[in-house]
C-alpha atoms as a PDB file:
ATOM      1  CA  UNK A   1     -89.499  85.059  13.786  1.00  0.00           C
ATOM      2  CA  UNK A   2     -89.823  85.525   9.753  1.00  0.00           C
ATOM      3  CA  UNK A   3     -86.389  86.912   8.246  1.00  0.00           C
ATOM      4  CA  UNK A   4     -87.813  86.406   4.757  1.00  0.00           C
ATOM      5  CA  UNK A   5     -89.649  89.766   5.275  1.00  0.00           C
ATOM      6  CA  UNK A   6     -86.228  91.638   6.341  1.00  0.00           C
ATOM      7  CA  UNK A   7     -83.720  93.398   4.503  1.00  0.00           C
ATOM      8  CA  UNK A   8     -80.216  92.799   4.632  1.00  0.00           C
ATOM      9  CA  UNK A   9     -79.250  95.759   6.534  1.00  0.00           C
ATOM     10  CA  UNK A  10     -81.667  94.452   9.262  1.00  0.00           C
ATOM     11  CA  UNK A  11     -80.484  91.033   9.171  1.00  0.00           C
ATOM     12  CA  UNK A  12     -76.852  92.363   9.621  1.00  0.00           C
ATOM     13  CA  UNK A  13     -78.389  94.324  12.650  1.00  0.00           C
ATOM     14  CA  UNK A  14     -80.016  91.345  14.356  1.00  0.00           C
ATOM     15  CA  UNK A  15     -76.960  88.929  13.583  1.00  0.00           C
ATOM     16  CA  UNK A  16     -74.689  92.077  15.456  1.00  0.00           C
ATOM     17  CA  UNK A  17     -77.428  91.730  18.203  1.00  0.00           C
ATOM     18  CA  UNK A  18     -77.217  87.716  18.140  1.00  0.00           C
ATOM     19  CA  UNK A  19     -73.512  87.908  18.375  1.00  0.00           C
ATOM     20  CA  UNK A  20     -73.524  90.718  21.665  1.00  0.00           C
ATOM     21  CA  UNK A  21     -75.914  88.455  23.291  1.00  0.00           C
ATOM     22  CA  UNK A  22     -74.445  84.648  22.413  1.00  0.00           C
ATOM     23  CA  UNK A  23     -70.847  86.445  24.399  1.00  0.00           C
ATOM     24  CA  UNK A  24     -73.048  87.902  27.291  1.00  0.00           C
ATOM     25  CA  UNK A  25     -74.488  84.792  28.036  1.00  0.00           C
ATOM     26  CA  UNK A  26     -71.153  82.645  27.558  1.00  0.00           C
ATOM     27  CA  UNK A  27     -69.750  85.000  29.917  1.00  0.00           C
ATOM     28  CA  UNK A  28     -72.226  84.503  32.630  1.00  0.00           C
ATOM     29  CA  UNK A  29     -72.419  80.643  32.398  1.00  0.00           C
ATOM     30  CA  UNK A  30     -68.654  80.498  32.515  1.00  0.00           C
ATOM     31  CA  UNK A  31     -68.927  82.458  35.407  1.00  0.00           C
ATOM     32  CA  UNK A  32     -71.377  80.579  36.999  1.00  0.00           C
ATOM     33  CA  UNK A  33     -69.762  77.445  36.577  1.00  0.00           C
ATOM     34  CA  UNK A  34     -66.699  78.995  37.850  1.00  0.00           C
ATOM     35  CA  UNK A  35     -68.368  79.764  40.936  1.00  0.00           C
ATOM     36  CA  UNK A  36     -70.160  76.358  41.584  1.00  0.00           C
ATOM     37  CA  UNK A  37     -66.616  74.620  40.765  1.00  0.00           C
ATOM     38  CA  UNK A  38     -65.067  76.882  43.964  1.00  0.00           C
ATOM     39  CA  UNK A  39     -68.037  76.576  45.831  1.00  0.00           C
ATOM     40  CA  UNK A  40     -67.622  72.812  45.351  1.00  0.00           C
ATOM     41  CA  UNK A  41     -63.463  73.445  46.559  1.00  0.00           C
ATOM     42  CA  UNK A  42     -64.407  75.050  49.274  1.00  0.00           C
ATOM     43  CA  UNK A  43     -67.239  72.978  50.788  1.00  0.00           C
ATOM     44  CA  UNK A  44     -64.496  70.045  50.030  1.00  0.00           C
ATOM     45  CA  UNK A  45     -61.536  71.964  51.832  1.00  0.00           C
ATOM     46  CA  UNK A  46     -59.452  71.135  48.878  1.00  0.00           C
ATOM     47  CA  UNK A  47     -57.347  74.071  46.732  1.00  0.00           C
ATOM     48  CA  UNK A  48     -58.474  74.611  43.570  1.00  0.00           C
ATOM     49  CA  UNK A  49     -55.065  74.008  42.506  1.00  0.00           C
ATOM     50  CA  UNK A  50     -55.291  70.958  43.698  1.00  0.00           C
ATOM     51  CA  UNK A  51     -58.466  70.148  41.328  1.00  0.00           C
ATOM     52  CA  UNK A  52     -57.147  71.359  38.486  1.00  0.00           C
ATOM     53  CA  UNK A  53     -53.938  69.678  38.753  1.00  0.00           C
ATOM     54  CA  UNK A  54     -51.364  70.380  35.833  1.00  0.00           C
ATOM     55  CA  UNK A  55     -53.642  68.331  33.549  1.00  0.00           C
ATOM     56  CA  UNK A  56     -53.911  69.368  29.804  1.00  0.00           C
ATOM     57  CA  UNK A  57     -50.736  72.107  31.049  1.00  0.00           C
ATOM     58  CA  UNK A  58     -47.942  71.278  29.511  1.00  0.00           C
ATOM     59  CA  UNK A  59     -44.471  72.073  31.897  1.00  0.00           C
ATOM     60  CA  UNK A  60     -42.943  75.834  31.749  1.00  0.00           C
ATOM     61  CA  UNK A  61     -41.054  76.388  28.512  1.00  0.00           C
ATOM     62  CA  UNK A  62     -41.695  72.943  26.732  1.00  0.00           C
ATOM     63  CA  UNK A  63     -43.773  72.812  23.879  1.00  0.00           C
ATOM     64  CA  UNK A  64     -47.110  70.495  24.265  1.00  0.00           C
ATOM     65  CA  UNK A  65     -46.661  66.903  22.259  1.00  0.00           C
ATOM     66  CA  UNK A  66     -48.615  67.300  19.223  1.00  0.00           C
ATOM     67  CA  UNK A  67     -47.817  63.934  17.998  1.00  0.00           C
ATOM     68  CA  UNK A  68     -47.749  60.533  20.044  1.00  0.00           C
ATOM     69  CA  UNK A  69     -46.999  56.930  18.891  1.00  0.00           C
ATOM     70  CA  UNK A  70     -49.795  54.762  19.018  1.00  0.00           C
ATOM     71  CA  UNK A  71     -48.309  52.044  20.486  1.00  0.00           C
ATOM     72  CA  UNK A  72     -45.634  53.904  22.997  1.00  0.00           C
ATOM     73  CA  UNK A  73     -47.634  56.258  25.053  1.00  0.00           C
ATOM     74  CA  UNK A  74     -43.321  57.613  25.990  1.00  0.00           C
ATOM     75  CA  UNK A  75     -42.677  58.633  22.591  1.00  0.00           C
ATOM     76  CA  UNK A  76     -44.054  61.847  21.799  1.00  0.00           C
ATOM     77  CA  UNK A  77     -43.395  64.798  19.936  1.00  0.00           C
ATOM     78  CA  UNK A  78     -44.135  68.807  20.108  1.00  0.00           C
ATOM     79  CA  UNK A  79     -43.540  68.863  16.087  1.00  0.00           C
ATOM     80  CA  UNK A  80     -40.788  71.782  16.262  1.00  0.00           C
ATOM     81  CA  UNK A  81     -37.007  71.209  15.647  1.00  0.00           C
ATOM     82  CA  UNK A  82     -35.916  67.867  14.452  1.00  0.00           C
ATOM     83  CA  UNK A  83     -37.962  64.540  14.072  1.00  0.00           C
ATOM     84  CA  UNK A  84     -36.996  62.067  16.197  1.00  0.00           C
ATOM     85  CA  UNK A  85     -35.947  59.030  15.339  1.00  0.00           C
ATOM     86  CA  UNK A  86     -39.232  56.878  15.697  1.00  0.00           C
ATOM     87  CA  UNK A  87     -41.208  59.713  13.797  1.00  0.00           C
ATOM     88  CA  UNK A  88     -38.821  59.013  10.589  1.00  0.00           C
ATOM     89  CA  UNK A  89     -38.942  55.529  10.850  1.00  0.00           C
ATOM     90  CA  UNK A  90     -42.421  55.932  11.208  1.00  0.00           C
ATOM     91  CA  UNK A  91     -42.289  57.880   7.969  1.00  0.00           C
ATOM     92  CA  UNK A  92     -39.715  55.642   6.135  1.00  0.00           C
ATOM     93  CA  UNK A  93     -42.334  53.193   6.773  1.00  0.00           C
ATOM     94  CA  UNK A  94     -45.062  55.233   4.225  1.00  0.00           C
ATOM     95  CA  UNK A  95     -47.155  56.169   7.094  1.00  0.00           C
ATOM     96  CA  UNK A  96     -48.202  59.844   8.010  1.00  0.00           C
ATOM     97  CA  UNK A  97     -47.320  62.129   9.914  1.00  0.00           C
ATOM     98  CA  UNK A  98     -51.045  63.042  10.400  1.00  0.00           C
ATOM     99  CA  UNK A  99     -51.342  59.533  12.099  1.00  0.00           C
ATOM    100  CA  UNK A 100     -49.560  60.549  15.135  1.00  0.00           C
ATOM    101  CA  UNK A 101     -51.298  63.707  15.795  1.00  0.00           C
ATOM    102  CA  UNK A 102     -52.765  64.153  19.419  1.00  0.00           C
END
């Protein structure tokens, strides 16, 4: 297809077109794979909930861990309210805060 020989009121047109389409077709492959993923459950005899687990879920009311120290997988951090103490000793030490970022 040649855009050079459209105008810019067609290109907006085709890119409103382009968008429409690219969340159709998101939409039906998420949907597919949602159905081969309980299709898979099913032929397994194991709940879904089971699958999926709690991973990447972060408990009821707690704030995910945003930051994690690299060498203590038990020291984490959502960021909110105050640092604890290994994050300012990890500061005091001149490192970043960006370092510990999940």
């Amino acid at each position: 297809m040649n855009l050079s020989n459209l105008n810019v009121a067609e290109l907006r047109d085709l890119e409103e077109k382009v968008r429409r389409e690219l969340k159709k077709r998101e939409g039906e492959e998420l949907s597919r794979a949602r159905e081969e993923i309980l299709s898979i459950a099913q032929k397994l005899g194991v709940p879904l909930k089971e699958i999926l687990g709690s991973q990447g879920k972060s408990k009821p009311g707690k704030a995910a861990s945003n930051f994690q120290h690299p060498d203590d997988a038990a020291l984490h951090w959502s960021g909110r309210g105050r640092k604890p103490g290994w994050v300012k000793q990890w500061l005091e030490s001149g490192k970043t805060l960006e370092a510990l970022r999940t």
